[in-house]
Protein backbone atom coordinates (compact mmCIF):
# COMPACT_ATOMS: atom_id res chain seq x y z
CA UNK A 1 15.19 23.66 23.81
CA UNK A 2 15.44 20.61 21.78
CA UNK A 3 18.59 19.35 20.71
CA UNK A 4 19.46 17.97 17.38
CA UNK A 5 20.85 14.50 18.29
CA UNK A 6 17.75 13.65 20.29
CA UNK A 7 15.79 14.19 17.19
CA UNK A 8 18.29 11.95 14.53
CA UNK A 9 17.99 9.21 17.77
CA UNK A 10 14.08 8.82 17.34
CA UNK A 11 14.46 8.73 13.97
CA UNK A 12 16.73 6.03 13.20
CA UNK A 13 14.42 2.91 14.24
CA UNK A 14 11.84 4.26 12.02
CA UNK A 15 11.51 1.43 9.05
CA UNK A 16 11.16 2.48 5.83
CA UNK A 17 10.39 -0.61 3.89
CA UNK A 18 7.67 -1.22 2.48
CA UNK A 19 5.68 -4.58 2.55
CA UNK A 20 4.06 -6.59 -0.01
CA UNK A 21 0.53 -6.68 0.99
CA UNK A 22 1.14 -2.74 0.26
CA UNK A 23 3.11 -3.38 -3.34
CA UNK A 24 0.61 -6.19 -4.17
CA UNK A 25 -2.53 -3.50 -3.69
CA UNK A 26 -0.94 -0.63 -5.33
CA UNK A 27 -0.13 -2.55 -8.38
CA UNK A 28 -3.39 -3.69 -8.64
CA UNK A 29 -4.86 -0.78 -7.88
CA UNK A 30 -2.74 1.20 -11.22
CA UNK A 31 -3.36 -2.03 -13.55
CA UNK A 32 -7.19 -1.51 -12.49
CA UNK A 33 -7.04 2.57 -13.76
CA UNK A 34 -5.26 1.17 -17.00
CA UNK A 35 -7.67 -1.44 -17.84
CA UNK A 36 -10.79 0.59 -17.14
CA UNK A 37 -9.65 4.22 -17.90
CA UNK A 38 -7.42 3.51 -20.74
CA UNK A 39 -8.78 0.24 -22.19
CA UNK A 40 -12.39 0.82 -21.85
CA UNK A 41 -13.39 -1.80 -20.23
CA UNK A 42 -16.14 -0.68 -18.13
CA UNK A 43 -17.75 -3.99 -16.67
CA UNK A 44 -17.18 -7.57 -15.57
CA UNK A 45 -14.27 -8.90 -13.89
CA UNK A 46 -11.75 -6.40 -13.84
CA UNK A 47 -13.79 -5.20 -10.85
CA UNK A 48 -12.39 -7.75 -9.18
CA UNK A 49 -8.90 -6.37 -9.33
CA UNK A 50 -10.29 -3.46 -7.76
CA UNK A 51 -11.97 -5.30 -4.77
CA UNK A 52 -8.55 -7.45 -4.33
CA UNK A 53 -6.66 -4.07 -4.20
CA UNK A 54 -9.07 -2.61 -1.45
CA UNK A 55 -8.90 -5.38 0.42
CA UNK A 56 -5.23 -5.28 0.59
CA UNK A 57 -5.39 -1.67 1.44
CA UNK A 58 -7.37 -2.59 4.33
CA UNK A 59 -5.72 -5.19 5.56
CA UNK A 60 -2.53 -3.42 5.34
CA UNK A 61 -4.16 -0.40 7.31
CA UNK A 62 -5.65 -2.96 10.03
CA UNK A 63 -2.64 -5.19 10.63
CA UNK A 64 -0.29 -2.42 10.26
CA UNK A 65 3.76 -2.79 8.82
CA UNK A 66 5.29 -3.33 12.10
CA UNK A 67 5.32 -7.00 12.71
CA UNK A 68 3.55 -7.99 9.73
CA UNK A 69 5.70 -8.40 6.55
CA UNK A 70 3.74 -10.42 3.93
């Protein structure tokens, strides 16, 4: 039977921080939605702050948190 201190053990290295690569992509990612969802702009270069923000996603899923703090 597990005990309950072996569980709050593994649990307190865990880091709960988040990094800016992830900040960075999210924020991009909502002023994207805005831009094209609420101001109607439907083509050109805001498409690029959709690209950055996917990027950044996948860099952040491919390099990982740990050890990597941008």
């Amino acid at each position: 039977m597990a005990q309950p201190g072996k569980v709050k053990e593994r649990h307190e290295g865990v880091e709960t921080r988040m990094n800016l690569t992830l900040i960075s992509a999210i924020a991009l990612l909502v002023a994207w939605i805005v831009i094209v969802f609420v101001a109607h702009v439907g083509s050109g270069p805001v498409h690029l702050l959709y690209a950055t923000a996917v990027v950044l996603l996948a860099r952040r899923v491919v390099v990982g948190a740990r050890g990597f703090l941008s």
